[in-house]
N, C-alpha and C. Protein backbone atom coordinates (compact mmCIF):
# COMPACT_ATOMS: atom_id res chain seq x y z
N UNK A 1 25.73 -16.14 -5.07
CA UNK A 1 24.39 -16.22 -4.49
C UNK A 1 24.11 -15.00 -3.61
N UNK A 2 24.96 -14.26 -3.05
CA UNK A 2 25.13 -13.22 -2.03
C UNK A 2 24.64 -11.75 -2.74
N UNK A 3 25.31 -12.16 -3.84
CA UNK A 3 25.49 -10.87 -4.41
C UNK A 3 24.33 -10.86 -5.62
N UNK A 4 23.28 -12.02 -6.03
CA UNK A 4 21.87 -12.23 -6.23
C UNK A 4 20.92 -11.83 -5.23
N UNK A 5 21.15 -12.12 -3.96
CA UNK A 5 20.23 -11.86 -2.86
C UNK A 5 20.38 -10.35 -2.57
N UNK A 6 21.21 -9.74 -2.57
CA UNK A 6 21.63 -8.41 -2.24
C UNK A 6 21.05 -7.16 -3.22
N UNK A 7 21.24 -8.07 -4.57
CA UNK A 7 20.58 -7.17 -6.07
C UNK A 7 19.12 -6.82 -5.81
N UNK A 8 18.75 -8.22 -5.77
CA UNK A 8 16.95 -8.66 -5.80
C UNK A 8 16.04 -8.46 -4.99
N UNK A 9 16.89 -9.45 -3.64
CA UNK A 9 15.52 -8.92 -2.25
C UNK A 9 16.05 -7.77 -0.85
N UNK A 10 18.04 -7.50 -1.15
CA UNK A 10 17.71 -6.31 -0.28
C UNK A 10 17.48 -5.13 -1.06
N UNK A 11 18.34 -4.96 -2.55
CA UNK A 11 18.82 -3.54 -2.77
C UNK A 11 19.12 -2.68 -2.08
N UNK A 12 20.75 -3.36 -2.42
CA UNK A 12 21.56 -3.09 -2.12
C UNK A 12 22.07 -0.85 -2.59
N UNK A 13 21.53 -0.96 -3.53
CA UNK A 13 21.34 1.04 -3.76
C UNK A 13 20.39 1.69 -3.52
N UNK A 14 19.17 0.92 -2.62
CA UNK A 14 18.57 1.77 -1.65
C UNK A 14 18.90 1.27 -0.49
N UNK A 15 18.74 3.12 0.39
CA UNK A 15 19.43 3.56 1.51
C UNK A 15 18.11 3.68 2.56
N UNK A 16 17.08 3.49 2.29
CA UNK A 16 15.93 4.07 2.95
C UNK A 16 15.22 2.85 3.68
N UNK A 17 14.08 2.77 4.50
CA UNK A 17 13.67 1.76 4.57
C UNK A 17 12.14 2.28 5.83
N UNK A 18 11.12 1.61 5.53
CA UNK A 18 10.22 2.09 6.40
C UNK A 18 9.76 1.28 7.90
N UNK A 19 9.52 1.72 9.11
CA UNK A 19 9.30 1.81 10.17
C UNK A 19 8.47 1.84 10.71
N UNK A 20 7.76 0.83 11.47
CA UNK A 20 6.69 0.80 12.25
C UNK A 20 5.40 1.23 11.37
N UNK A 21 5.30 0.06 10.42
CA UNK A 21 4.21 0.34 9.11
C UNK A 21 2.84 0.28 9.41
N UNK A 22 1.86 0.84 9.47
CA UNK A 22 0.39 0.76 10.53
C UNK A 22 -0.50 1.25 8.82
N UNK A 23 -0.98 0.06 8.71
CA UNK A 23 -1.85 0.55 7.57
C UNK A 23 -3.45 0.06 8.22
N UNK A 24 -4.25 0.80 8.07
CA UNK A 24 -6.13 1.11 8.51
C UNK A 24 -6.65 1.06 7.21
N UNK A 25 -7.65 0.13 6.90
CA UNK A 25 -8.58 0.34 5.42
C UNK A 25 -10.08 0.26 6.37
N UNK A 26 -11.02 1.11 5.28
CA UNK A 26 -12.07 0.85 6.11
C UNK A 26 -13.23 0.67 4.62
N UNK A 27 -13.60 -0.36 4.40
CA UNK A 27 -14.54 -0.47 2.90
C UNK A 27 -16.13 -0.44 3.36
N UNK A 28 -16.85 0.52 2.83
CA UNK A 28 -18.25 0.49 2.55
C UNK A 28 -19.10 0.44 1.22
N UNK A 29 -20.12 0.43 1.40
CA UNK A 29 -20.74 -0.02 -0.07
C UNK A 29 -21.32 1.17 -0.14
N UNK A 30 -21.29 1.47 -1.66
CA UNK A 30 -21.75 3.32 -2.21
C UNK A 30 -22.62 3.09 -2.92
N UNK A 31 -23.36 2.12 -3.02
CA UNK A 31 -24.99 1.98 -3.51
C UNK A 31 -25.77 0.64 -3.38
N UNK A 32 -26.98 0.89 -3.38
CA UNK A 32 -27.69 -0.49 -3.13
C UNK A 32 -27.78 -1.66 -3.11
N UNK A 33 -26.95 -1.99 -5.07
CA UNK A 33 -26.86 -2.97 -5.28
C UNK A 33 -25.71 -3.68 -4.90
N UNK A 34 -25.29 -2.88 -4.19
CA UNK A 34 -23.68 -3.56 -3.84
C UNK A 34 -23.10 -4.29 -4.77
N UNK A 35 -22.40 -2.75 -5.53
CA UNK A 35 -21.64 -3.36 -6.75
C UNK A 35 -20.21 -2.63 -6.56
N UNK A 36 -20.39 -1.15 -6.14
CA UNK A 36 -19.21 -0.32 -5.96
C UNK A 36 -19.58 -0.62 -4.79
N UNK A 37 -17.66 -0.36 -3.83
CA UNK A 37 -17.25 -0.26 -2.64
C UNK A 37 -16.04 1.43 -2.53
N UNK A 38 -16.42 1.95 -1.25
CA UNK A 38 -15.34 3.20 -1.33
C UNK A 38 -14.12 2.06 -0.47
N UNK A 39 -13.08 2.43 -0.81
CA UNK A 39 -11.82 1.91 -0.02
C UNK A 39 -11.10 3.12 0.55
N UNK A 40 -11.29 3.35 2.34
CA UNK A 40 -10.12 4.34 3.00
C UNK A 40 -9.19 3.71 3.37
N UNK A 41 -7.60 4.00 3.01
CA UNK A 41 -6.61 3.55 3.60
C UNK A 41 -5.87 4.90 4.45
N UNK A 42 -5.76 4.47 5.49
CA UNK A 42 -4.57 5.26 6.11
C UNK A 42 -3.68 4.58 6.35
N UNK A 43 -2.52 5.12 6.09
CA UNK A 43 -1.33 4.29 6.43
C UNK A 43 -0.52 5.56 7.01
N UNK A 44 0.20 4.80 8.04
CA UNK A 44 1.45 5.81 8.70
C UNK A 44 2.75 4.58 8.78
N UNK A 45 3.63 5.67 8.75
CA UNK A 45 5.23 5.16 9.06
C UNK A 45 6.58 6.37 9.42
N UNK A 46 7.57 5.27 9.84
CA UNK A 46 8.80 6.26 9.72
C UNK A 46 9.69 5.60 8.28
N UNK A 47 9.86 7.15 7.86
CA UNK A 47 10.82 6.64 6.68
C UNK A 47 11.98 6.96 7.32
N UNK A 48 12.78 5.79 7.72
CA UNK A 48 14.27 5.88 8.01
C UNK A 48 15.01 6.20 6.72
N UNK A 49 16.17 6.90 6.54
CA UNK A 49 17.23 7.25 5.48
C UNK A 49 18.39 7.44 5.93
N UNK A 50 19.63 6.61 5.12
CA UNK A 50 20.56 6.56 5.70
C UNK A 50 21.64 6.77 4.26
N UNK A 51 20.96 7.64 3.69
CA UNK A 51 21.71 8.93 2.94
C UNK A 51 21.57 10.32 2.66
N UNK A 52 22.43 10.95 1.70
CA UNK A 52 21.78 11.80 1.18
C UNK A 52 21.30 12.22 -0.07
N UNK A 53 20.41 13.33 -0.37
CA UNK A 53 20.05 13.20 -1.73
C UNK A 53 18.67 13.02 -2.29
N UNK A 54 18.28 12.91 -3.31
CA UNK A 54 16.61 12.40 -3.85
C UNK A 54 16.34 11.36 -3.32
N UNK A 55 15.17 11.40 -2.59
CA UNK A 55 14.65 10.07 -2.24
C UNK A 55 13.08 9.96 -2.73
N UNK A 56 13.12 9.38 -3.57
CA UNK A 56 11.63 9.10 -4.49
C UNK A 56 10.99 7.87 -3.83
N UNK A 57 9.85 8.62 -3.10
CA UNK A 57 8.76 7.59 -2.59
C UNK A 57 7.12 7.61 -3.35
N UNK A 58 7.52 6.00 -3.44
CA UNK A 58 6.20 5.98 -4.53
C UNK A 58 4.79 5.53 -3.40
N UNK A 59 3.85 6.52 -3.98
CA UNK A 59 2.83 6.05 -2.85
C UNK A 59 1.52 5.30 -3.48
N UNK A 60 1.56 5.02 -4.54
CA UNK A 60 0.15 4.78 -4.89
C UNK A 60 0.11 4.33 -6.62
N UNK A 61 -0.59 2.91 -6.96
CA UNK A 61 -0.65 2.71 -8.15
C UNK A 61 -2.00 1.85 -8.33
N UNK A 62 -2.49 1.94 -9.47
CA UNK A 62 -3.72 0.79 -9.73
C UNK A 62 -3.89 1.34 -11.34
N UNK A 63 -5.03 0.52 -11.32
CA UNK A 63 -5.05 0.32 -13.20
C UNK A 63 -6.84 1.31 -13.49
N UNK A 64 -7.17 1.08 -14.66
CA UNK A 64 -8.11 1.53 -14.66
C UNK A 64 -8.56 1.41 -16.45
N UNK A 65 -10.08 1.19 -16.51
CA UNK A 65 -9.96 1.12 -17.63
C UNK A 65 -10.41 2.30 -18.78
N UNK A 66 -10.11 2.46 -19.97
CA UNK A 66 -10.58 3.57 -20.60
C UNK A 66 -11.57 4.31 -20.59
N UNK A 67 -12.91 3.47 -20.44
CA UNK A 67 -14.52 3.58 -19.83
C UNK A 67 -14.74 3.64 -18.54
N UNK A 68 -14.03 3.61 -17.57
CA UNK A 68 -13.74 3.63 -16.31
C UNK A 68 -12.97 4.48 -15.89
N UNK A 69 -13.43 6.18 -15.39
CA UNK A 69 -12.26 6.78 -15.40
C UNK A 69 -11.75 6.42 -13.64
N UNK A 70 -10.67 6.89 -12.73
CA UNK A 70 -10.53 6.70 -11.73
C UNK A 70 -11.00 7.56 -10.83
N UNK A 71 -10.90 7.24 -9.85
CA UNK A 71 -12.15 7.75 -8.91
C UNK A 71 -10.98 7.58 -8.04
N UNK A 72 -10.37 8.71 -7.46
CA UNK A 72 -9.38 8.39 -5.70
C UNK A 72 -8.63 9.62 -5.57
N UNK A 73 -9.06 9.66 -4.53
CA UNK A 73 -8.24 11.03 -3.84
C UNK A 73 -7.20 10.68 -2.84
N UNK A 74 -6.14 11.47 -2.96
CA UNK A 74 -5.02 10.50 -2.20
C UNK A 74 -4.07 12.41 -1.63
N UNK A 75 -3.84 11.89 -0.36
CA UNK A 75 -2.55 12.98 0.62
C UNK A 75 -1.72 12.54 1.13
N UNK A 76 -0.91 13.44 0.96
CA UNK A 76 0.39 13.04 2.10
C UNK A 76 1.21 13.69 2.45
N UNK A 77 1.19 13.67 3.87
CA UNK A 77 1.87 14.59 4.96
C UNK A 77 3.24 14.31 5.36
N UNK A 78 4.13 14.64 5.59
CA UNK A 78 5.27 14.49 5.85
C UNK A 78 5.33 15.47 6.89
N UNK A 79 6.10 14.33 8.44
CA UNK A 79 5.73 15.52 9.74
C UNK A 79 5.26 16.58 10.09
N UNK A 80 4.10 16.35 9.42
CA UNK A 80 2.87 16.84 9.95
C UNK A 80 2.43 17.95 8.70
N UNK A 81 2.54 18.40 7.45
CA UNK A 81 3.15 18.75 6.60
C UNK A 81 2.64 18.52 4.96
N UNK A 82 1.68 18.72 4.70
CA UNK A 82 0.87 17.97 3.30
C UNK A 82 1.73 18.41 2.21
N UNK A 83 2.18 17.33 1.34
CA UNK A 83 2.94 17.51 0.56
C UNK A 83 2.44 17.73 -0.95
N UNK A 84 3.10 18.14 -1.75
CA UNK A 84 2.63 18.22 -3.08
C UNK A 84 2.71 16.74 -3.94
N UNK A 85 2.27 15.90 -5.02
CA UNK A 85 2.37 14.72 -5.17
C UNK A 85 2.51 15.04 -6.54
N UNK A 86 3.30 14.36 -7.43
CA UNK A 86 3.49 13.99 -8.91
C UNK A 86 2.74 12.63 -9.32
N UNK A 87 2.59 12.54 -10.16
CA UNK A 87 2.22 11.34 -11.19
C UNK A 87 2.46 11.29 -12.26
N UNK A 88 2.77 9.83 -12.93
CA UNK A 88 2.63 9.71 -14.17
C UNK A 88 1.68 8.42 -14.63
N UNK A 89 0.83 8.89 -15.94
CA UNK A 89 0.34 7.55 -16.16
C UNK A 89 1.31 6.66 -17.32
N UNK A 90 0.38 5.10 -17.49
CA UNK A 90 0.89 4.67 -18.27
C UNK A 90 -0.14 3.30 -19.03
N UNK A 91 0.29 3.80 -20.21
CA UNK A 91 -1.28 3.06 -21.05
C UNK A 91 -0.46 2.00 -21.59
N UNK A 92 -1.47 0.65 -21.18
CA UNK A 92 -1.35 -0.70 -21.92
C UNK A 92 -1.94 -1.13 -22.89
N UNK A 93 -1.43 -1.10 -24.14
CA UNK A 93 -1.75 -1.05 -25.22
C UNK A 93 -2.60 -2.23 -25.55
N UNK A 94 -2.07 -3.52 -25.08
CA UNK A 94 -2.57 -4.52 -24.97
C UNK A 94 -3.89 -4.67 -24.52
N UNK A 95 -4.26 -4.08 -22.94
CA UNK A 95 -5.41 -4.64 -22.45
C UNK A 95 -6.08 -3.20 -22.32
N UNK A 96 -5.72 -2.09 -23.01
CA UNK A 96 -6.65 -0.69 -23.34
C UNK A 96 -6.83 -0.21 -21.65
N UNK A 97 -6.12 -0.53 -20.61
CA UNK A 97 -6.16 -0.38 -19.23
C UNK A 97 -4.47 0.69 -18.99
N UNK A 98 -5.31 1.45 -17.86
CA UNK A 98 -3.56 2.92 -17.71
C UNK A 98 -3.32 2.52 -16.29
N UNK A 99 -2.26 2.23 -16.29
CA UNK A 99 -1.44 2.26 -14.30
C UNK A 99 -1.17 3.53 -14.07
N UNK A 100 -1.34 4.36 -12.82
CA UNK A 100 -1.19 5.28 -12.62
C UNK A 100 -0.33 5.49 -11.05
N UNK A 101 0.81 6.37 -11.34
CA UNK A 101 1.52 5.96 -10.05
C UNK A 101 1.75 7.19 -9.82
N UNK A 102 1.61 8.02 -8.38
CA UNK A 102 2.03 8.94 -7.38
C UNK A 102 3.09 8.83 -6.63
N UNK A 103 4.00 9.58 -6.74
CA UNK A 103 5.18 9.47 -6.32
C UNK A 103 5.39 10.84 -5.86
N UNK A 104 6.44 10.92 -4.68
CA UNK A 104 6.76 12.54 -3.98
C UNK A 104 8.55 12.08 -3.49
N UNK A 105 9.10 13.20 -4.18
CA UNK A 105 10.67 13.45 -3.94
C UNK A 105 11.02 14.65 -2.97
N UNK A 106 11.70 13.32 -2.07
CA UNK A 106 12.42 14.37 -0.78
C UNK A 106 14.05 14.45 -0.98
N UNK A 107 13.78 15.75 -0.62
CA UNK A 107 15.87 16.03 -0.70
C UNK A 107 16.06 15.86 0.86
N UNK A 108 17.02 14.65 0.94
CA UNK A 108 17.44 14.81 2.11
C UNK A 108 19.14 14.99 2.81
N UNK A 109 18.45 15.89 3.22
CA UNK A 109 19.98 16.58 3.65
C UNK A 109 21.19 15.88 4.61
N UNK A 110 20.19 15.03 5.26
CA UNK A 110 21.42 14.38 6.21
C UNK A 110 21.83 12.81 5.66
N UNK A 111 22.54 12.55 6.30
CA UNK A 111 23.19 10.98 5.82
C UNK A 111 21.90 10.26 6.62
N UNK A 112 21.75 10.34 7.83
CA UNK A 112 20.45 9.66 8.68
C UNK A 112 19.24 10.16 9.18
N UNK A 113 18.36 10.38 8.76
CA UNK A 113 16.87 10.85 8.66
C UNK A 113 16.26 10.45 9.33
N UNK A 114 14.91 10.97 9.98
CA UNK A 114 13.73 10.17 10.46
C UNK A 114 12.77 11.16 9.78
N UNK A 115 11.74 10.31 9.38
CA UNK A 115 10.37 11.43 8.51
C UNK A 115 8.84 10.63 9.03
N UNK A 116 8.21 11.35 9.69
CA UNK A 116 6.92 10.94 10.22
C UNK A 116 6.07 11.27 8.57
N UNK A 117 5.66 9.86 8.07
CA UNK A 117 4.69 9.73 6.76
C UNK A 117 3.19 9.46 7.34
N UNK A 118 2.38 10.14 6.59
CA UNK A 118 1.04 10.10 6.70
C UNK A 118 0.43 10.28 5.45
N UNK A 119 -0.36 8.71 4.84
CA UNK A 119 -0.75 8.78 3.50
C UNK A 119 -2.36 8.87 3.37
N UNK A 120 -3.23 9.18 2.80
CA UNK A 120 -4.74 8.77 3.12
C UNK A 120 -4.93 8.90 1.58
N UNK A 121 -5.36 7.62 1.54
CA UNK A 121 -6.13 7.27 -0.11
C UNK A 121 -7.54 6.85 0.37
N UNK A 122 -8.42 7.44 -0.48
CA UNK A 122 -9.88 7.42 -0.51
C UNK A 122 -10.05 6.59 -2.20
N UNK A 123 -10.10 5.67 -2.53
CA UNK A 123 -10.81 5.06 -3.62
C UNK A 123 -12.14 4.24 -4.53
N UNK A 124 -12.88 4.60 -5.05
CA UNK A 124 -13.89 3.54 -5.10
C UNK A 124 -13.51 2.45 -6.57
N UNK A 125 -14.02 1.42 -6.30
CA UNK A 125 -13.65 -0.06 -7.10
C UNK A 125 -15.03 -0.11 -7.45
N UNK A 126 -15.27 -0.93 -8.31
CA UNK A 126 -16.33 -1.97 -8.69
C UNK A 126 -15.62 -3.60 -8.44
N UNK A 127 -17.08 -4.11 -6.88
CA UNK A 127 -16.08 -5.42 -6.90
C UNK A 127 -16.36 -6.51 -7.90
N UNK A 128 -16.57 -6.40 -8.97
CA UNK A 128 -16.46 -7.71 -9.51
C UNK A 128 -15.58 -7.63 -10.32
N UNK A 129 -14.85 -6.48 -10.85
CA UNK A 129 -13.80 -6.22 -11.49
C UNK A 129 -12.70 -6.00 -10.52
N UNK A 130 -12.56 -5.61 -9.50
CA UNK A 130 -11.24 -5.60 -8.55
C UNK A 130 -11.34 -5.68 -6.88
N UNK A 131 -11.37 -6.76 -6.92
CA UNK A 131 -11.64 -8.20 -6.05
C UNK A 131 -10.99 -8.08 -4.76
N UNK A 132 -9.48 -7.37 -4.57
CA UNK A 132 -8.65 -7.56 -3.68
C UNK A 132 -7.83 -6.51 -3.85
N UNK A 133 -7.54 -6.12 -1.90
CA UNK A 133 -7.00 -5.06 -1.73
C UNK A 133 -5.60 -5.45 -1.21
N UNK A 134 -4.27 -4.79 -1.97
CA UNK A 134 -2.84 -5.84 -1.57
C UNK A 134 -1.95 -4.51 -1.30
N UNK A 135 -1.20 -4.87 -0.57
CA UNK A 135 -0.07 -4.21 -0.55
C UNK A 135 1.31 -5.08 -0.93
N UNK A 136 2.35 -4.46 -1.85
CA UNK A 136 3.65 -4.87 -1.61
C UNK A 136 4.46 -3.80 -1.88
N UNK A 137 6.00 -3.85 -0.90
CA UNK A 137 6.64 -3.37 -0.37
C UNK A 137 7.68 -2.79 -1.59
N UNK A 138 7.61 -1.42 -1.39
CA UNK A 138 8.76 -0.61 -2.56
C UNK A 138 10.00 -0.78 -1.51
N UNK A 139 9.98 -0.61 -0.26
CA UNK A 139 11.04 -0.55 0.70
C UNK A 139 11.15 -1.66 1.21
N UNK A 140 12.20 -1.90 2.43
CA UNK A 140 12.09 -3.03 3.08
C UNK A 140 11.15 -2.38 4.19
N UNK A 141 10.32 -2.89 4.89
CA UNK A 141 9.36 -2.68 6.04
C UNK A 141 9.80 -3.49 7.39
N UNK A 142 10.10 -2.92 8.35
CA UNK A 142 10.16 -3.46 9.68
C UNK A 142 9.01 -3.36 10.60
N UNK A 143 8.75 -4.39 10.68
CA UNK A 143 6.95 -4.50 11.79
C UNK A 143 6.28 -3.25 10.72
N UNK A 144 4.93 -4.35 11.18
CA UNK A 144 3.96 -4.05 10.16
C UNK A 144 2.38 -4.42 11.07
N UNK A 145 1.63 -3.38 11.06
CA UNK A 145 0.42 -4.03 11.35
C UNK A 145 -0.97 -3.76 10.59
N UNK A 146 -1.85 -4.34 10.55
CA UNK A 146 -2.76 -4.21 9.03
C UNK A 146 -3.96 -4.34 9.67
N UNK A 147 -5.16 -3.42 10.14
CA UNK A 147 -6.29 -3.62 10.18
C UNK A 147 -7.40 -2.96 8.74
N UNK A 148 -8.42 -4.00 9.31
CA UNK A 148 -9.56 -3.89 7.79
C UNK A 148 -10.81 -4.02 8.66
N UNK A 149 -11.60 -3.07 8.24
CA UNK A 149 -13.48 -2.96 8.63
C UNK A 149 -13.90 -3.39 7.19
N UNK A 150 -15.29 -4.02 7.53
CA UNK A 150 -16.31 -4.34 6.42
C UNK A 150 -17.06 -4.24 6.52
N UNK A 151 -17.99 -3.98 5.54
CA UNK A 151 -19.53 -3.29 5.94
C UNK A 151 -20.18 -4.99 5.89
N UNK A 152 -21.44 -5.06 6.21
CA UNK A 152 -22.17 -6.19 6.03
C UNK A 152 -22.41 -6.99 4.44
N UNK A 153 -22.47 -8.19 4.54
CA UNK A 153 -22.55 -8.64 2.86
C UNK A 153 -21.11 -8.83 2.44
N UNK A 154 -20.16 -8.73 3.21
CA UNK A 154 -18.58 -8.62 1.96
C UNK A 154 -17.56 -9.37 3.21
N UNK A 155 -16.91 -10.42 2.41
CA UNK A 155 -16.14 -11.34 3.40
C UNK A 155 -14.83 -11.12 2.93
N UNK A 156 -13.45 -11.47 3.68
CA UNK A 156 -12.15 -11.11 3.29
C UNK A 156 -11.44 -12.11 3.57
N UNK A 157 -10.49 -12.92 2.60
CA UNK A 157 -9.55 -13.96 3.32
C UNK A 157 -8.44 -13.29 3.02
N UNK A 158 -7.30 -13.20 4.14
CA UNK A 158 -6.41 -13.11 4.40
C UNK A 158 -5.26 -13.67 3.91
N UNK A 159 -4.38 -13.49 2.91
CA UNK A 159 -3.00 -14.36 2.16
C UNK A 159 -1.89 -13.22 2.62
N UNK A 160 -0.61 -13.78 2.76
CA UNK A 160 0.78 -14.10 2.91
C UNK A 160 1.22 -13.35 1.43
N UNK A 161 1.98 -12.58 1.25
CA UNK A 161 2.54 -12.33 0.09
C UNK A 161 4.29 -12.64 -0.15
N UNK A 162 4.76 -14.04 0.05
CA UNK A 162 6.07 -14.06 -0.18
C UNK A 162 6.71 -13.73 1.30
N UNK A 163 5.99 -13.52 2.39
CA UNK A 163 7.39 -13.41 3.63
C UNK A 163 7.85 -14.53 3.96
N UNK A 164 8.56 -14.06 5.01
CA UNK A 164 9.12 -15.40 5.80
C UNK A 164 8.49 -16.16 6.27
N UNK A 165 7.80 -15.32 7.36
CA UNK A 165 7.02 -16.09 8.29
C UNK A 165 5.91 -15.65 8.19
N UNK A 166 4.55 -16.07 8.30
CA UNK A 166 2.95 -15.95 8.51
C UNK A 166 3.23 -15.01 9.53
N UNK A 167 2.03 -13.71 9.07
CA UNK A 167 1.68 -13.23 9.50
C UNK A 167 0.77 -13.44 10.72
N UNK A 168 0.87 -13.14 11.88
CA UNK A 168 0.00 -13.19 13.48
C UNK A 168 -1.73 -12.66 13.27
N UNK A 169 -2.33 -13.48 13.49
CA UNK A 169 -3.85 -13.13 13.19
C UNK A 169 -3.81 -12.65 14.87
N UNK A 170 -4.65 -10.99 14.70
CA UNK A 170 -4.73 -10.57 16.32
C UNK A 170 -6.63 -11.03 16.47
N UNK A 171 -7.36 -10.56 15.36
CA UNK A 171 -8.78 -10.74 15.28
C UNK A 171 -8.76 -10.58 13.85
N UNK A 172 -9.81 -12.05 13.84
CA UNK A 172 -10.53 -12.56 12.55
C UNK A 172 -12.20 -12.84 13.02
N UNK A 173 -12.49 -11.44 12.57
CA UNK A 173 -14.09 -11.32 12.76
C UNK A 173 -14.81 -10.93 11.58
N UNK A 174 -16.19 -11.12 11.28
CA UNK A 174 -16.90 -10.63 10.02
C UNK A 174 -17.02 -9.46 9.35
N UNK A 175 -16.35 -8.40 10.69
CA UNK A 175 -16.64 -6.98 10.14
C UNK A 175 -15.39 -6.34 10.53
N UNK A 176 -14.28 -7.20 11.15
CA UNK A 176 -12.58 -6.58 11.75
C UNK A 176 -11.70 -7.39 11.11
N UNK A 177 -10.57 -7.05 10.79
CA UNK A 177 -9.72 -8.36 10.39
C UNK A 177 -8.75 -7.19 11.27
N UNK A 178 -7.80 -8.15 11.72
CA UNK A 178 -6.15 -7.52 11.86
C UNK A 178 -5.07 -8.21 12.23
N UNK A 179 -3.86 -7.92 11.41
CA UNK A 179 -2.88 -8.91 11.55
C UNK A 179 -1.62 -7.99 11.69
N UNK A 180 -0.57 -8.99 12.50
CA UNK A 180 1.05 -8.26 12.50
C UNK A 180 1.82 -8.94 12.43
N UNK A 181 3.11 -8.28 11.90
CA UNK A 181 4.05 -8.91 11.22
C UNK A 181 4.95 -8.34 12.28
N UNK A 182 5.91 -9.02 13.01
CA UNK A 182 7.42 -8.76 13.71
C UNK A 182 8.47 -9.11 12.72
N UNK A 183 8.95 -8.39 12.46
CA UNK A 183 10.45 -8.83 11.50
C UNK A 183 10.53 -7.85 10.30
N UNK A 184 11.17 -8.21 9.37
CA UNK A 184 11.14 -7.88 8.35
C UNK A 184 10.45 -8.01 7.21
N UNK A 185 9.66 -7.17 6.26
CA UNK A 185 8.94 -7.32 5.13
C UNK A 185 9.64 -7.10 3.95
N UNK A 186 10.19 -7.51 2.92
CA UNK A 186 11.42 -7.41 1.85
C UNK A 186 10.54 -6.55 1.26
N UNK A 187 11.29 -6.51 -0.29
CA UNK A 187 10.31 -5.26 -1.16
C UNK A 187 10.04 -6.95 -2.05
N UNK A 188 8.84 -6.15 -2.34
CA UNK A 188 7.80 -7.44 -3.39
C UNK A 188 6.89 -8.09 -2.31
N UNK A 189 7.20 -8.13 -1.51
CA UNK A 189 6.62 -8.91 -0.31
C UNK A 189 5.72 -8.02 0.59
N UNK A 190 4.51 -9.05 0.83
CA UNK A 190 3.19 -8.14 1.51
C UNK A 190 2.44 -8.92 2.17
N UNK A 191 0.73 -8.69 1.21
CA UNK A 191 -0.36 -9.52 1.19
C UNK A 191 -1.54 -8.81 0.84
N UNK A 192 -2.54 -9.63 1.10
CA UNK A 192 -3.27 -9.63 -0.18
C UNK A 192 -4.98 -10.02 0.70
N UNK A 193 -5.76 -9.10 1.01
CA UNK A 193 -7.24 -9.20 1.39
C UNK A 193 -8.07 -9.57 0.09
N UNK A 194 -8.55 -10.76 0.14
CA UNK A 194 -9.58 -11.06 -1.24
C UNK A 194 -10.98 -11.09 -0.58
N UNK A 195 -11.41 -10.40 -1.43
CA UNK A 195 -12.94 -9.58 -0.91
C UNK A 195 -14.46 -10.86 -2.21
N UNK A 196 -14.95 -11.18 -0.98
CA UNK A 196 -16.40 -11.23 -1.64
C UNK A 196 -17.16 -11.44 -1.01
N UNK A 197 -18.35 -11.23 -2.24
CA UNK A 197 -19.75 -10.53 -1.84
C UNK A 197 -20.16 -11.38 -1.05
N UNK A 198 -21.06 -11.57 -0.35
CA UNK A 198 -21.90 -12.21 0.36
C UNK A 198 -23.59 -12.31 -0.35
């Protein structure tokens, strides 16, 4: 059972893990009918590392459909530092929809690291096709805090993605949400803002 738990929810062959996770979204509506929304995320952290070697951090994935091309501009700074970003896509044959994931490889030289991360994704959605804005965890995450703005017309409920414990509501208002997590966040484990219209 130890050595199931160790495979699955620590991984156990990653060495890395992120720090003081502060993610900011801020959604407005980009035309009249309030159909598209832009989504800003900033997120900051410390990437702790406690090896050496490639360390592949994935920053960014979503789907998109063939008639739909994607729309998002995305950076990231590393102490202080804008980095270059890779991607690859990947087409589902099945539902004619491509996942597209950004990823950036650091060589790190020491056995124990600290790296000040700074990500900013700018995206626009159509909400009746993509409803909810989620995060889950490639790393394990220690403390976590999550604020969200909303423009008028668009409501957000708040879900739990698999932790331990419920997340701490600091303010649950019509146009603020923000919540924090003390402890640990596993990888797979998050949550999940479900957005509608008003």
């Amino acid at each position: 059972l130890l050595t199931l738990i160790e495979d699955h929810y620590i991984c156990r062959k990653e060495h890395s893990y992120y720090n003081d996770f502060h993610i900011t979204t801020n959604v407005k509506w980009t035309d009249d009918s309030k159909e598209v929304i832009k989504v800003e995320h900033i997120t900051t952290f410390e990437l702790i590392t406690e090896k050496k070697g490639r360390i592949k951090l994935p920053l960014s994935a979503w789907m998109k459909k063939n008639d739909r091309p994607i729309s998002c501009d995305l950076k990231c700074c590393i102490n202080g530092r804008e980095m270059k970003l890779q991607y690859k896509d990947k087409e589902d044959k099945n539902t004619g929809e491509t996942v597209r994931t950004y990823f950036l490889k650091l060589k790190n030289k020491e056995v124990r690291n600290k790296y000040q991360v700074m990500i900013h994704r700018s995206i626009e959605q159509v909400i009746k096709d993509d409803f909810d804005l989620s995060f889950r965890a490639a790393y394990i995450v220690k403390n976590m805090t999550v604020k969200l703005s909303l423009p008028e017309n668009l409501s957000a409920k708040f879900i739990c993605r698999g932790t331990v414990d419920d997340f701490i509501c600091i303010k649950d208002e019509q146009s603020i949400k923000e919540y924090l997590y003390r402890g640990l966040v596993l990888q797979r484990q998050g949550y999940t803002f479900a957005l509608q219209k008003k």
